[in-house]
Protein backbone atom coordinates (compact mmCIF):
# COMPACT_ATOMS: atom_id res chain seq x y z
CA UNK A 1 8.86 24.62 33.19
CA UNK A 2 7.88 22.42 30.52
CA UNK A 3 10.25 22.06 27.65
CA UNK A 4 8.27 23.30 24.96
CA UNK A 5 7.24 26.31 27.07
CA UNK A 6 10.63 26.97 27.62
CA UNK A 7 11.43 27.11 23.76
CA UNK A 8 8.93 29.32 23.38
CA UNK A 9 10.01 31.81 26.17
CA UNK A 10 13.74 31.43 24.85
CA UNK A 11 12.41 32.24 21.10
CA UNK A 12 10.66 35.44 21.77
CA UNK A 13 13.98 36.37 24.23
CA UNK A 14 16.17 35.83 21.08
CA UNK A 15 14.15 37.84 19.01
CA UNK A 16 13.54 40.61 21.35
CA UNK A 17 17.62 40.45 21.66
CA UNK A 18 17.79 40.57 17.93
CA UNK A 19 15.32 43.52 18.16
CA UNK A 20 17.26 45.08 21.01
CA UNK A 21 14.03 45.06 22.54
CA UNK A 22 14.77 46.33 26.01
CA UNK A 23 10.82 45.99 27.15
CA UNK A 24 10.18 42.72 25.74
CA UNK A 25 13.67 41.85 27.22
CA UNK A 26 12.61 43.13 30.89
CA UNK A 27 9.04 41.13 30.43
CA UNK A 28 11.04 38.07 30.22
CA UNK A 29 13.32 38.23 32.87
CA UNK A 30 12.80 37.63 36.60
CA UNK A 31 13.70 40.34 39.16
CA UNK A 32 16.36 38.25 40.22
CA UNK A 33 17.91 37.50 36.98
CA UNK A 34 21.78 37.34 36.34
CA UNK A 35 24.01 37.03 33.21
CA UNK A 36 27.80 35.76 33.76
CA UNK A 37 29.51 36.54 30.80
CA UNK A 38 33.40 34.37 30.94
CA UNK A 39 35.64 35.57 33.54
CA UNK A 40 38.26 36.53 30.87
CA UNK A 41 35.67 38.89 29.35
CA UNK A 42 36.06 41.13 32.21
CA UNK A 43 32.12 42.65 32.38
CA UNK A 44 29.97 41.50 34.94
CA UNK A 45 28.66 39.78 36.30
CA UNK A 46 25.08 41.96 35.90
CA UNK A 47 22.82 41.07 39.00
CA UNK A 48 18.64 42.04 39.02
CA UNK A 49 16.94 42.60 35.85
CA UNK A 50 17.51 46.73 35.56
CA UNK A 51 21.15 45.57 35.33
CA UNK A 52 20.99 42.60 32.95
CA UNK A 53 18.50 44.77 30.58
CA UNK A 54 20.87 47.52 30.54
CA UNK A 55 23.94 45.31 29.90
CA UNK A 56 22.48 43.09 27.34
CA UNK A 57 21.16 46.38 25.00
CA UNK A 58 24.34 47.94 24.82
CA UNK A 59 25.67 48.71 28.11
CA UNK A 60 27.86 46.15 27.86
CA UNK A 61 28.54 45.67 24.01
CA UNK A 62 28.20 49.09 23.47
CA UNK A 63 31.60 49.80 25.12
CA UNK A 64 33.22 47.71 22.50
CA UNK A 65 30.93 47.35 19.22
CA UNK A 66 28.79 49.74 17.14
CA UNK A 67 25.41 47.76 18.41
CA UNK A 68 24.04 49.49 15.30
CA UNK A 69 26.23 46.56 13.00
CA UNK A 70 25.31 43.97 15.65
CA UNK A 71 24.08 40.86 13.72
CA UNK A 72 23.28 37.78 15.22
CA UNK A 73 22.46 34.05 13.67
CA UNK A 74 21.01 31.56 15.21
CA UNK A 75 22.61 28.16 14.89
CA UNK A 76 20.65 26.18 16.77
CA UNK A 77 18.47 26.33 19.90
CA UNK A 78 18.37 23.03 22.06
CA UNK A 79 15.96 22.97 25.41
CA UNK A 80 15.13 20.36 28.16
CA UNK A 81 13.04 21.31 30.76
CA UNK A 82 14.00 24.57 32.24
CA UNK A 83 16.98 24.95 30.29
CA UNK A 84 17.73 25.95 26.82
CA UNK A 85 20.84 26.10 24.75
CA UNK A 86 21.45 28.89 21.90
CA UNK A 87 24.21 28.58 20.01
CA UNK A 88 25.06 31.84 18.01
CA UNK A 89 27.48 33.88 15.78
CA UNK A 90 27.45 36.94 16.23
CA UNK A 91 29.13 39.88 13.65
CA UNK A 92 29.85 43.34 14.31
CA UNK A 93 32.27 46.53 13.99
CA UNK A 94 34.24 46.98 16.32
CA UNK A 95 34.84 50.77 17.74
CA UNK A 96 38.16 50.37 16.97
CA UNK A 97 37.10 49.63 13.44
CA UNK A 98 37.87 45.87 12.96
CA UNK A 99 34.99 43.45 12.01
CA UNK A 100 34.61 41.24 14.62
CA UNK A 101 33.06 37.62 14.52
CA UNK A 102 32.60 34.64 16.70
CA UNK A 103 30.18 31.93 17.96
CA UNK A 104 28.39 32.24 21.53
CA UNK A 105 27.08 29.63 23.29
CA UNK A 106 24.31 31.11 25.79
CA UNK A 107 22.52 28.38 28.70
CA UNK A 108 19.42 29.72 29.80
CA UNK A 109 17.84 28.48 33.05
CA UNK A 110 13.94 29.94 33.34
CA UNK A 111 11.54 30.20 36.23
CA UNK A 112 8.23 30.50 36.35
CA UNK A 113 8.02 31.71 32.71
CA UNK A 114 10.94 33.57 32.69
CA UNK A 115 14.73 33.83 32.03
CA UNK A 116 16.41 34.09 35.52
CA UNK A 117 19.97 33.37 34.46
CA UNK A 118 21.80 33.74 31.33
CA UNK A 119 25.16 32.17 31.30
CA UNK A 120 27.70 33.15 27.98
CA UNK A 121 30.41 30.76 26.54
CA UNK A 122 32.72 32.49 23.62
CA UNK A 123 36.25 32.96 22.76
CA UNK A 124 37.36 35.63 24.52
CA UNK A 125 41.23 35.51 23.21
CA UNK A 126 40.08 36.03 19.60
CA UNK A 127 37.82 38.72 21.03
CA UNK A 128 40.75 40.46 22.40
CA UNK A 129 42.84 40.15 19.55
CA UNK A 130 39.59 41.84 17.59
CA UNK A 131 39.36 44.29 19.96
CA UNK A 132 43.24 45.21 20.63
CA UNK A 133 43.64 44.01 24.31
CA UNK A 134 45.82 41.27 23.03
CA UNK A 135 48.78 41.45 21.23
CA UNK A 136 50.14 38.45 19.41
């Protein structure tokens, strides 16, 4: 893909994400799409596009966070090619109460205008201090 048709898939993705837009999310994705979240999260990896639209609108944060408090800001959204960059913060409640904040890095690799894999960067330790899996 051209890069500027890649920023404008990776846009409208962010916003339907924003949106929790589960159709606009499952327009954009391949059938063969995958998100890998870091091995010390413990979810996924989510494999075929039912999977990854059903994680990524609150099967996965929804475990964890009231996704009705999810906000999300977008620092900055780099792209080359078929690839895009997002860096994000993202703020919530946690279910166990506690606000929760931290930056995500997301790399997006597209195909044929589409997302097919989503790979997620953030600090997981502060996330499980946030979230009570780690005690100090």
């Amino acid at each position: 893909m051209e890069t500027e048709a890649t920023r404008a898939l990776i846009e409208r993705f962010v916003e339907a994400r924003a949106n929790n837009d589960a159709a606009t999310i499952t327009e954009l994705l391949t059938d063969d799409a995958a998100w890998y979240a870091p091995a010390s999260a413990s979810i996924g990896p989510f494999k075929g596009r039912d999977d990854v639209v059903k994680a990524l609108t609150g099967g996965a944060a929804g475990a964890i966070l009231d996704v009705s408090t999810i906000k999300r800001d977008v620092r900055s959204i780099i792209v080359d090619g078929d690839r895009a960059v997002v860096q994000q913060r993202l703020t919530a409640t946690a279910r166990n109460g506690n606000d929760y904040a931290n930056e995500y890095c997301w790399v997006y690799t597209c195909r044929d205008g589409k997302v097919q894999l989503l790979e997620e960067y953030a600090d997981t330790l502060h996330a499980g201090r946030v979230f009570g899996w780690i005690k100090d």
